[in-house]
C-alpha atoms as a PDB file:
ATOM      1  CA  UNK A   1      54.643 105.531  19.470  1.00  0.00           C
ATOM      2  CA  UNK A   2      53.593 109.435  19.899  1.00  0.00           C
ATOM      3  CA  UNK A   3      50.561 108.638  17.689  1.00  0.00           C
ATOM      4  CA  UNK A   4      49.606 105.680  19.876  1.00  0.00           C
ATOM      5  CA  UNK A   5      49.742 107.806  22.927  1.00  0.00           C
ATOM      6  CA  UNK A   6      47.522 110.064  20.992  1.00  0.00           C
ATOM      7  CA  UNK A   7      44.845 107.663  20.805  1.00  0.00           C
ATOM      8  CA  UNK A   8      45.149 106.516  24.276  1.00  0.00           C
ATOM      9  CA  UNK A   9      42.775 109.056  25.874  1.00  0.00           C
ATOM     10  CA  UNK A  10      40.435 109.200  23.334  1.00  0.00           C
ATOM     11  CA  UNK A  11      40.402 104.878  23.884  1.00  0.00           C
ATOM     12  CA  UNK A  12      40.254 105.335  27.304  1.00  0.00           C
ATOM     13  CA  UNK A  13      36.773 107.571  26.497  1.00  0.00           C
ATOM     14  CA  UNK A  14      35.325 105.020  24.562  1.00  0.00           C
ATOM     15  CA  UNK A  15      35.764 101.941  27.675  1.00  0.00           C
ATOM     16  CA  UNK A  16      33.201 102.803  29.461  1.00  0.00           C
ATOM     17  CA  UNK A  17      30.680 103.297  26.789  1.00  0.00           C
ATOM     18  CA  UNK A  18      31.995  99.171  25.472  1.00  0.00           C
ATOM     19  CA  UNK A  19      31.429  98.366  28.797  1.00  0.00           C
ATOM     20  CA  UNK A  20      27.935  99.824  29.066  1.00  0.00           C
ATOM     21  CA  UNK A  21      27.118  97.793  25.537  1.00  0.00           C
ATOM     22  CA  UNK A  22      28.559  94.355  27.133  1.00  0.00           C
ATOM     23  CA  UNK A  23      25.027  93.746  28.863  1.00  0.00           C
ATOM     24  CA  UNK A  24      23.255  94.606  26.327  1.00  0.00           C
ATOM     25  CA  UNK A  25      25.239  92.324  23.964  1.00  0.00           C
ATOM     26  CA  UNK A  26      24.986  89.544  26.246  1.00  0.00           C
ATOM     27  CA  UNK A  27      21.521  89.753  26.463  1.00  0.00           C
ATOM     28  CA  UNK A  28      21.239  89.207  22.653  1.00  0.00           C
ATOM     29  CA  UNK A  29      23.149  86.287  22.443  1.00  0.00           C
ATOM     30  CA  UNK A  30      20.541  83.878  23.674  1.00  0.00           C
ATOM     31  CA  UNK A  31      18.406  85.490  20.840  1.00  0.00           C
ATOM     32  CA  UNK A  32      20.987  84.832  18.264  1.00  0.00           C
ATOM     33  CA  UNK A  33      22.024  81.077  19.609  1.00  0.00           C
ATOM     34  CA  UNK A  34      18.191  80.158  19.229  1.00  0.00           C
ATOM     35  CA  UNK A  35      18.158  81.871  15.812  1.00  0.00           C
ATOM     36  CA  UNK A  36      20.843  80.113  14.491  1.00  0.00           C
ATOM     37  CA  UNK A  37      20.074  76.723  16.410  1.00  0.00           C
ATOM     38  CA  UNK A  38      16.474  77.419  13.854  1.00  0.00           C
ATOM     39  CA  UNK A  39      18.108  77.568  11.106  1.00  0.00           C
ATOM     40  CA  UNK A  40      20.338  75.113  11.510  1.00  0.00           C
ATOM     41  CA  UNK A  41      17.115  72.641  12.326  1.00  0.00           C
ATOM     42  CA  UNK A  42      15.902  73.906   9.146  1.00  0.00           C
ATOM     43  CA  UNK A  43      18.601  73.314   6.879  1.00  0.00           C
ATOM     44  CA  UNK A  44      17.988  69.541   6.321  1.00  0.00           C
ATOM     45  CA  UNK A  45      14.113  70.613   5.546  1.00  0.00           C
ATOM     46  CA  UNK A  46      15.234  72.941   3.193  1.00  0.00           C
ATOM     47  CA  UNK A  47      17.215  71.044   1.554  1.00  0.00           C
ATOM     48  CA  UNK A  48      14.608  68.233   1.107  1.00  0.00           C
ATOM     49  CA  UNK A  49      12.950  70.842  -0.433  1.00  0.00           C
ATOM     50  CA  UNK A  50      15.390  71.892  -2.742  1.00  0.00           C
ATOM     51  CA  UNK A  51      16.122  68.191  -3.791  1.00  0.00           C
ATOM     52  CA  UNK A  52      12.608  67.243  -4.348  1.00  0.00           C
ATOM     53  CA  UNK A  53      12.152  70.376  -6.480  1.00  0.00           C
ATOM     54  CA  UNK A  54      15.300  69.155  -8.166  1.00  0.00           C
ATOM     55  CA  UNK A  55      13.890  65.736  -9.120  1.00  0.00           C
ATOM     56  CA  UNK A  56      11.091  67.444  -9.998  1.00  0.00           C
ATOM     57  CA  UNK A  57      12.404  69.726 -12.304  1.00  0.00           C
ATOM     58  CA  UNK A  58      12.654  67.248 -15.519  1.00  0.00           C
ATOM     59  CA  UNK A  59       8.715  66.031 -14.601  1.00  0.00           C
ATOM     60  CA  UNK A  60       7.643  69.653 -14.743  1.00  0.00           C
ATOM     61  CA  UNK A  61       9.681  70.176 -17.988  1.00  0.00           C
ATOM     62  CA  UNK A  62       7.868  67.179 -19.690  1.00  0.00           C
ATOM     63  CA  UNK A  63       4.486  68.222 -18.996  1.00  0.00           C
ATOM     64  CA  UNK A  64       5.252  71.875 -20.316  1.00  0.00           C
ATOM     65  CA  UNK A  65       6.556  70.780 -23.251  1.00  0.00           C
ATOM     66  CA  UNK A  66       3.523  68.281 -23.695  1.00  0.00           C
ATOM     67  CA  UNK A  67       1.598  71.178 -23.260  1.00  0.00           C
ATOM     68  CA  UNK A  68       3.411  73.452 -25.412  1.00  0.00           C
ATOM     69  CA  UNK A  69       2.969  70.364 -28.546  1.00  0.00           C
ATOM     70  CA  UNK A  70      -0.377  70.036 -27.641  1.00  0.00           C
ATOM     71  CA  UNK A  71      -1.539  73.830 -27.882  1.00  0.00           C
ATOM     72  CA  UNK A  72      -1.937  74.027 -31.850  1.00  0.00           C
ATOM     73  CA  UNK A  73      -4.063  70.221 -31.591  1.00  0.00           C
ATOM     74  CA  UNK A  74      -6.041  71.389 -28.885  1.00  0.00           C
ATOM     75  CA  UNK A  75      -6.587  75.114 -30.263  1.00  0.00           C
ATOM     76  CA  UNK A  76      -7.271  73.398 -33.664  1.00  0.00           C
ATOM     77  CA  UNK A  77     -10.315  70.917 -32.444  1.00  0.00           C
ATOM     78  CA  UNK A  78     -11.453  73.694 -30.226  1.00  0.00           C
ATOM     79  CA  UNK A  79     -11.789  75.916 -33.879  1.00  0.00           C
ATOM     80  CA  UNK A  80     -13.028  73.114 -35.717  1.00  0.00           C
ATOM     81  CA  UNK A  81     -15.689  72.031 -32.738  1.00  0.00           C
ATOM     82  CA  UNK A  82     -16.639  75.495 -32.298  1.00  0.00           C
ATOM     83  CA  UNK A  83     -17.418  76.091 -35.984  1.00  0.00           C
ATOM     84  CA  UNK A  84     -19.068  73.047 -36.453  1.00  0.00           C
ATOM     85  CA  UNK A  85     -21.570  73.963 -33.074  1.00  0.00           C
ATOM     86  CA  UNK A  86     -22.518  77.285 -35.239  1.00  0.00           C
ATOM     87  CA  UNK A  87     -22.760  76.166 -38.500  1.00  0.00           C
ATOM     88  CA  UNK A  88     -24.637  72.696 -37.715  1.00  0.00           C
ATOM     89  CA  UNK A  89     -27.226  74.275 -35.255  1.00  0.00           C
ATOM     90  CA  UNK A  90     -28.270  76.533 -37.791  1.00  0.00           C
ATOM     91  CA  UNK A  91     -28.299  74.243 -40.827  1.00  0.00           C
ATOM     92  CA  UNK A  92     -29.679  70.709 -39.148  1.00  0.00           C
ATOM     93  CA  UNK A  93     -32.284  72.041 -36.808  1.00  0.00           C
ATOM     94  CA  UNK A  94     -33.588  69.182 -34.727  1.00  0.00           C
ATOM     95  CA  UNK A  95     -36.449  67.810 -36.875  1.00  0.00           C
ATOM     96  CA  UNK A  96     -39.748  68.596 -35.910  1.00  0.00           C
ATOM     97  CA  UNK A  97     -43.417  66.796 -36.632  1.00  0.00           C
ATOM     98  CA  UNK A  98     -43.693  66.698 -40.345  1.00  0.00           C
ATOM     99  CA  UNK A  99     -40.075  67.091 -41.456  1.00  0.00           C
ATOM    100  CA  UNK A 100     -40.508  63.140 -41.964  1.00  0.00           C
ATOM    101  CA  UNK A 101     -42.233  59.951 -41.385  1.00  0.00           C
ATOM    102  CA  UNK A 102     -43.661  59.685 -37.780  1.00  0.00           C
ATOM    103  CA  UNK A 103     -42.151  56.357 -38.107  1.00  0.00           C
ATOM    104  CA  UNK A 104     -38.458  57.864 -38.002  1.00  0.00           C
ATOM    105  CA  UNK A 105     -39.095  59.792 -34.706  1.00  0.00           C
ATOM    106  CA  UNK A 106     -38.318  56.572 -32.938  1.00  0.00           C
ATOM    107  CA  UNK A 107     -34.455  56.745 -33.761  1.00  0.00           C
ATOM    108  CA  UNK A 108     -34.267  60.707 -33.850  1.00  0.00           C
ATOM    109  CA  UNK A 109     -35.639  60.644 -30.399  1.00  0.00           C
ATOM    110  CA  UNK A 110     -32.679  58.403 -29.126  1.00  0.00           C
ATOM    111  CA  UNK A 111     -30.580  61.387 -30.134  1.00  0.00           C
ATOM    112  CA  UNK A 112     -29.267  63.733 -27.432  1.00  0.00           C
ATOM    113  CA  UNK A 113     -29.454  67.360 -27.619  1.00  0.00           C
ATOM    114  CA  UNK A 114     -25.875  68.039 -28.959  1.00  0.00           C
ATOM    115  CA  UNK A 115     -24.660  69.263 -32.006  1.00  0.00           C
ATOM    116  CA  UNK A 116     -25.463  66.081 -35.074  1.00  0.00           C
ATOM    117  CA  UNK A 117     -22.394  66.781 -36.933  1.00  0.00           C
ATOM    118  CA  UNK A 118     -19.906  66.276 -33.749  1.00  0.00           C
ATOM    119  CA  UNK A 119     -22.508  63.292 -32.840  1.00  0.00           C
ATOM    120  CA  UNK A 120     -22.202  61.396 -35.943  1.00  0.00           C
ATOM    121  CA  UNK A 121     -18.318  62.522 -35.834  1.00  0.00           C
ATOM    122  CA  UNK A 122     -17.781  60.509 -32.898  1.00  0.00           C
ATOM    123  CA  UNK A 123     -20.429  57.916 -33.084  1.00  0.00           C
ATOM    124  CA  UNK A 124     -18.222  56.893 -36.204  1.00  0.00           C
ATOM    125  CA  UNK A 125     -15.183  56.123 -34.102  1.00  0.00           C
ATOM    126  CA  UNK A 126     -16.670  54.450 -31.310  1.00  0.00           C
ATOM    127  CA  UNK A 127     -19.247  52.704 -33.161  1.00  0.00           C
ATOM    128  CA  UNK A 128     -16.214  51.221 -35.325  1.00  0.00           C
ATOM    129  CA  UNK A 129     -14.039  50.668 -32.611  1.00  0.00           C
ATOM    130  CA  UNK A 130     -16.796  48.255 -31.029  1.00  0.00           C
ATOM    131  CA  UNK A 131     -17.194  46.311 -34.294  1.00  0.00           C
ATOM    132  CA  UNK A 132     -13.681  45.686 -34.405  1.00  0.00           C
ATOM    133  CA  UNK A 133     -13.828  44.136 -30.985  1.00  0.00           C
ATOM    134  CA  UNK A 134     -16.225  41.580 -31.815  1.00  0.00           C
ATOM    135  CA  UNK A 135     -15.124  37.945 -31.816  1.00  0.00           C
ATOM    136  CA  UNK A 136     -16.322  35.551 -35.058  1.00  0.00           C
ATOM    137  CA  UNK A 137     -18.054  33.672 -32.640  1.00  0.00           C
ATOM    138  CA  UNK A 138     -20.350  37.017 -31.269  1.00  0.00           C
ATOM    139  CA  UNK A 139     -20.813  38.091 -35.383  1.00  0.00           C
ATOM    140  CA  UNK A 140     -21.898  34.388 -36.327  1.00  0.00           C
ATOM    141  CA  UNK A 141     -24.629  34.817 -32.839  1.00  0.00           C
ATOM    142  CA  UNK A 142     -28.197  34.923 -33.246  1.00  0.00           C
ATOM    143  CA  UNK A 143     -30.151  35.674 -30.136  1.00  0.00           C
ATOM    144  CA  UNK A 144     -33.308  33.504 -31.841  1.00  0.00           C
ATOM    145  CA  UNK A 145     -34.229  31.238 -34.500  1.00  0.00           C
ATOM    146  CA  UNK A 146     -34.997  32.894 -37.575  1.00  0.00           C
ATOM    147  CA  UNK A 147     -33.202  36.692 -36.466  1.00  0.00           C
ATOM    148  CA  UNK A 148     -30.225  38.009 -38.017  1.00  0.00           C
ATOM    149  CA  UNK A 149     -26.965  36.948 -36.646  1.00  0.00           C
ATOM    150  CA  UNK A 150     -24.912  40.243 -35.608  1.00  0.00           C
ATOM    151  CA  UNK A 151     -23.072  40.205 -38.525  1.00  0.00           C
ATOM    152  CA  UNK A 152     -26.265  40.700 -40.239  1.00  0.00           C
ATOM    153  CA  UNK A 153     -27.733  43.360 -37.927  1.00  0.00           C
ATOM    154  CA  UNK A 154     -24.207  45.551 -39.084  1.00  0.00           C
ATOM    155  CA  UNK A 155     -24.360  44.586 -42.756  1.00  0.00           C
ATOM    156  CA  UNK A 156     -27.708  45.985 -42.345  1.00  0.00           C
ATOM    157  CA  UNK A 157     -26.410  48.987 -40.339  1.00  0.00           C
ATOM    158  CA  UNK A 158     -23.893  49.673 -43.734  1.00  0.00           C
ATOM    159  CA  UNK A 159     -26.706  49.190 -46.259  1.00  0.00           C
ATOM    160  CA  UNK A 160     -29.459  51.606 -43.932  1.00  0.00           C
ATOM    161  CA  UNK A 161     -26.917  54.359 -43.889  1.00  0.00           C
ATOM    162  CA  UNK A 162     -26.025  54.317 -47.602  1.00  0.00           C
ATOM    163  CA  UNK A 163     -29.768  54.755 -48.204  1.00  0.00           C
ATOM    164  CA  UNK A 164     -30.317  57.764 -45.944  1.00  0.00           C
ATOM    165  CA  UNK A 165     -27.324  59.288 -47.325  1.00  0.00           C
ATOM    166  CA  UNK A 166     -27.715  58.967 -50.885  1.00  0.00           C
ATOM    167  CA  UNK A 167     -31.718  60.084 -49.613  1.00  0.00           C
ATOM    168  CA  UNK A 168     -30.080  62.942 -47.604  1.00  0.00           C
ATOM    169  CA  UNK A 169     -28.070  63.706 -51.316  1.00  0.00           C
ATOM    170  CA  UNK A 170     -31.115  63.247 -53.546  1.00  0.00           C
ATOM    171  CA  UNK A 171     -33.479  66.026 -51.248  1.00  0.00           C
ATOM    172  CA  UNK A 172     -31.086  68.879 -50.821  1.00  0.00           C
ATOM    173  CA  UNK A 173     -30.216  68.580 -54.806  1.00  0.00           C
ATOM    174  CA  UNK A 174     -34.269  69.284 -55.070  1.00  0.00           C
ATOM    175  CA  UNK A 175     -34.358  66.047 -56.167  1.00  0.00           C
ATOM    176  CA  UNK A 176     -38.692  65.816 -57.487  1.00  0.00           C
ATOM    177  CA  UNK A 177     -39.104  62.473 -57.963  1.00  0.00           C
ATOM    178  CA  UNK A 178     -40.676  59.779 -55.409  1.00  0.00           C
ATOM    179  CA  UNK A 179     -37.351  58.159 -54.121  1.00  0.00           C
ATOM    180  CA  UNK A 180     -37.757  54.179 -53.606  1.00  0.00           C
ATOM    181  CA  UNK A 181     -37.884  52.570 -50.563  1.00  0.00           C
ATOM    182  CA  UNK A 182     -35.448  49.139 -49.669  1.00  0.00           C
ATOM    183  CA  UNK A 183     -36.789  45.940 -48.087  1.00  0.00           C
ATOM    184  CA  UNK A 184     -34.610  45.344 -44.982  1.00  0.00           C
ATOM    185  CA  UNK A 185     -34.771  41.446 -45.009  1.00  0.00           C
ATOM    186  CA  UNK A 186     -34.166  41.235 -48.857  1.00  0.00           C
ATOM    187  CA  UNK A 187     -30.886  43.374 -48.558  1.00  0.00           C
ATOM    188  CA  UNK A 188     -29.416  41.403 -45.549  1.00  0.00           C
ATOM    189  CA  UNK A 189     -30.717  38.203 -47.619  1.00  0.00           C
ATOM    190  CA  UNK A 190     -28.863  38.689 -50.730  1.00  0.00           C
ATOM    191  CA  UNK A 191     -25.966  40.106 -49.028  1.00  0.00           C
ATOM    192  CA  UNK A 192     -22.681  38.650 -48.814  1.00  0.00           C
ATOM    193  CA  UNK A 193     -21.909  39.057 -44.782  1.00  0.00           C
ATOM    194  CA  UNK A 194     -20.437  36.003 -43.377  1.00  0.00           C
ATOM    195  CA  UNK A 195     -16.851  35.718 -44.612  1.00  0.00           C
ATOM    196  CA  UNK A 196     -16.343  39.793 -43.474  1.00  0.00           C
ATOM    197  CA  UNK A 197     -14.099  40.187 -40.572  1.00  0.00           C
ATOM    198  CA  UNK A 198     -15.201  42.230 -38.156  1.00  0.00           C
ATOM    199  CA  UNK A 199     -11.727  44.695 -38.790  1.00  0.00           C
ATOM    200  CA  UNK A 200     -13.597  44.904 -42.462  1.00  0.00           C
ATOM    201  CA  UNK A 201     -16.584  45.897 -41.254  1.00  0.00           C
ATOM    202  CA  UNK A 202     -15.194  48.126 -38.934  1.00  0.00           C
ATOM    203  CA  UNK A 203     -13.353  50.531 -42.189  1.00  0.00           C
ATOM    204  CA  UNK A 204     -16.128  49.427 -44.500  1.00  0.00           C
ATOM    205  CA  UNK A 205     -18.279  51.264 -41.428  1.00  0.00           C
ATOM    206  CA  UNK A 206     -15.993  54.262 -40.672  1.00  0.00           C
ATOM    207  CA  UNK A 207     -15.791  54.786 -44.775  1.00  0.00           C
ATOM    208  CA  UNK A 208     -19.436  55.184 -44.804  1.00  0.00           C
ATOM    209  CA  UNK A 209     -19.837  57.724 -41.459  1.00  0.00           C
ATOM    210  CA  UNK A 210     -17.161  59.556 -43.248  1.00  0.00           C
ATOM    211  CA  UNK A 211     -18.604  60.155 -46.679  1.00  0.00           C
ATOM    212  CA  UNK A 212     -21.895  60.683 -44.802  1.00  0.00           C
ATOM    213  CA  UNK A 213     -20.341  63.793 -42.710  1.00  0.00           C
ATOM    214  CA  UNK A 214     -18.774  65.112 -45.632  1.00  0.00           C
ATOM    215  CA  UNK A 215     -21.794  65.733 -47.596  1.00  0.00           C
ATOM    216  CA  UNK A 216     -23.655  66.989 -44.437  1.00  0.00           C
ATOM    217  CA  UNK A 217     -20.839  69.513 -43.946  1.00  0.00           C
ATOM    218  CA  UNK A 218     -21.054  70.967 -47.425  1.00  0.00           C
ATOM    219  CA  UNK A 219     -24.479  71.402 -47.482  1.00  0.00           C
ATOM    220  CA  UNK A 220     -25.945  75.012 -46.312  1.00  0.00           C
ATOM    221  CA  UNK A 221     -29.460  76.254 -44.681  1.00  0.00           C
ATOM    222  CA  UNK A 222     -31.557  76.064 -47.548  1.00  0.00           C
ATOM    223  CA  UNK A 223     -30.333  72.665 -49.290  1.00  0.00           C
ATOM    224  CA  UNK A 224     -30.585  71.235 -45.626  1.00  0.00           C
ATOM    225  CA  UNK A 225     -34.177  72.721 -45.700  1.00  0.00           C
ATOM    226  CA  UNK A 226     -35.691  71.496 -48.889  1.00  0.00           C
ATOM    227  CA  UNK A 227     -38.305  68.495 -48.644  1.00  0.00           C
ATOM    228  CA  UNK A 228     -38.590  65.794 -50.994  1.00  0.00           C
ATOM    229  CA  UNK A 229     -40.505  62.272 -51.088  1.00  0.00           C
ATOM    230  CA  UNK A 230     -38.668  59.049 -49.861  1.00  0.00           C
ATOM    231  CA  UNK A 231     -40.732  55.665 -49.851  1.00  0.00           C
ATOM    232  CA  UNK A 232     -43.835  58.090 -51.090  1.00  0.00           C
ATOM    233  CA  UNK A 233     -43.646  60.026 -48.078  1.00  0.00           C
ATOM    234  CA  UNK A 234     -42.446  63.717 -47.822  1.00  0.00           C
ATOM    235  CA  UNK A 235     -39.378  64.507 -46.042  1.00  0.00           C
ATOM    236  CA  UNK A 236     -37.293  67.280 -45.002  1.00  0.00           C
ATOM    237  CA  UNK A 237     -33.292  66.931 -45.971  1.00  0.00           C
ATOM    238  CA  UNK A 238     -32.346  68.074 -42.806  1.00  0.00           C
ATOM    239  CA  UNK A 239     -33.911  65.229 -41.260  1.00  0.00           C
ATOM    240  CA  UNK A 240     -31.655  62.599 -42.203  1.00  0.00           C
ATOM    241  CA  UNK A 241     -27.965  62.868 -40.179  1.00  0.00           C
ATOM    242  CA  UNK A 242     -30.542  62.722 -36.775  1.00  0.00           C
ATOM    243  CA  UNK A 243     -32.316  59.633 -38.501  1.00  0.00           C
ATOM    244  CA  UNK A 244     -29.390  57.925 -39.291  1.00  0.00           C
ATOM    245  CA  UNK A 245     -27.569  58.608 -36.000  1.00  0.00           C
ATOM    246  CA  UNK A 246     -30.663  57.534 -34.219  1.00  0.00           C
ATOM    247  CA  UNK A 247     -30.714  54.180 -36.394  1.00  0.00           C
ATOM    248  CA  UNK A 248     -26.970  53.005 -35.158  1.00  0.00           C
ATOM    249  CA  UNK A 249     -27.793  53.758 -31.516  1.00  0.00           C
ATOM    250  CA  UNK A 250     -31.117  52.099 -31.994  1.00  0.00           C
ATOM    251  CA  UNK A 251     -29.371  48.646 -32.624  1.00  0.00           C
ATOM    252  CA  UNK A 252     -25.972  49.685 -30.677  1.00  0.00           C
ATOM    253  CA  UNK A 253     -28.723  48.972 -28.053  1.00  0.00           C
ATOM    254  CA  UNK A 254     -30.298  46.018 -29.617  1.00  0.00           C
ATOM    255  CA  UNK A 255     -26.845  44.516 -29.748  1.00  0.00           C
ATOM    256  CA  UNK A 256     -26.317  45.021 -26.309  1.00  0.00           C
ATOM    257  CA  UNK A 257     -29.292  43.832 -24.569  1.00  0.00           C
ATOM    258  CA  UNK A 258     -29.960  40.716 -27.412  1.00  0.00           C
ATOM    259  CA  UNK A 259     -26.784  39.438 -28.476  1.00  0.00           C
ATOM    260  CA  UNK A 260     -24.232  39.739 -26.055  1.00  0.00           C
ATOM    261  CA  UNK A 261     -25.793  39.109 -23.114  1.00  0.00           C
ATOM    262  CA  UNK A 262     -26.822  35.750 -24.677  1.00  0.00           C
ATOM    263  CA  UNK A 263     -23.618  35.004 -26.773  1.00  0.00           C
END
């Protein structure tokens, strides 16, 4: 009790000061009753928030892991892509007048101005992949009397591209004699086209393309550069992957405009 009394004057000091606070207090507590009427508004927002960040959570985890499988794919095209931009633009210079046969300009000018390894890289797929759509029906299809059916226009395709290639092979091995040249019409004649499916023609297709970029990719600057004579006419080695790739969109076109549209 004597230590309450103690405090009793130095309580009775501190009243009046409380009592001077109490306005000021009150005057606050509007400010706090809005503040917390805000937040109390906001807590079903934030927690919409929260639970669409929650469902989201598993979404976000898929694509970063996607990502994160993808990185050594994606890294590894963007090497081999690279690369090939360098080493192709350097070794298969666009051909120029007298590299070959006037004649062959019409096909190399249907090729774009990209690098003719990654052309004929995927001109391969997607040329295949539209073979191996076609019906019997559209392969058996002439668009006139006396004109190839489409099965014969690809069969020719296949037998144009072995030439070039093994022409392509011949030049940069400084190959000196007069290479013959191959009667279009005979080969499709004697060929043996109808009973092919168009799935065979489609790998028979993609085989070809393939061996044809392998040999262009392991050939360097000066085998690339060396000219030989093809159907008694000079020609350049390098000339051949923008021939050949000029040749299938040449009758990609033909195919288009002639066959299917009157299929």
């Amino acid at each position: 009790m004597l230590i309450a009394y103690c405090f009793l004057p130095i309580a009775y000091c501190l009243l009046p000061i409380a009592y001077c606070l109490l306005p000021i207090a009150y005057c606050f507590l509007p400010i706090v009753y809005c503040l917390l009427l805000i937040a109390y508004c906001l807590l079903p927002i934030v927690y919409c928030l929260l639970l669409i960040a929650y469902c989201l959570l598993p979404i976000a985890f898929c694509l970063l892991l996607i990502a994160y499988c993808s990185l050594p794919i994606v890294c590894s095209i963007l090497v081999i892509f690279s690369s090939m931009s360098t080493y192709t633009t350097t070794v298969f210079p666009r051909p120029v007048a007298g590299d070959c046969s006037d004649y062959y300009f019409r096909y190399i000018n249907l090729v774009p101005e990209v690098d003719i390894l990654t052309l004929l890289h995927t001109q391969r797929d997607w040329f295949g992949d539209w073979i191996e759509s076609l019906t019997d029906d559209q392969l058996q299809h002439s668009y006139a009397p006396g004109k190839w059916t489409l099965a014969e226009m690809i069969v020719h395709v296949l037998d144009t591209e072995r030439v070039f290639a093994y022409r392509m092979l011949a030049v940069s091995r400084n190959e000196k004699k007069s290479l013959p040249g191959f009667e279009q019409d005979d080969y499709v004649r004697d060929g043996n086209h109808d009973p092919i499916s168009s799935e065979d023609l489609a790998n028979e297709w993609k085989a070809i393309r393939s061996s044809t970029l392998y040999l262009a990719r392991h050939m360097n600057g000066e085998m690339a550069s060396r000219i030989g004579t093809a159907n008694d006419v000079a020609v350049r080695a390098l000339s051949y992957p923008y021939i050949m790739a000029g040749h299938v969109l040449h009758h990609y076109r033909i195919a288009q405009e002639r066959y299917l549209l009157t299929s």
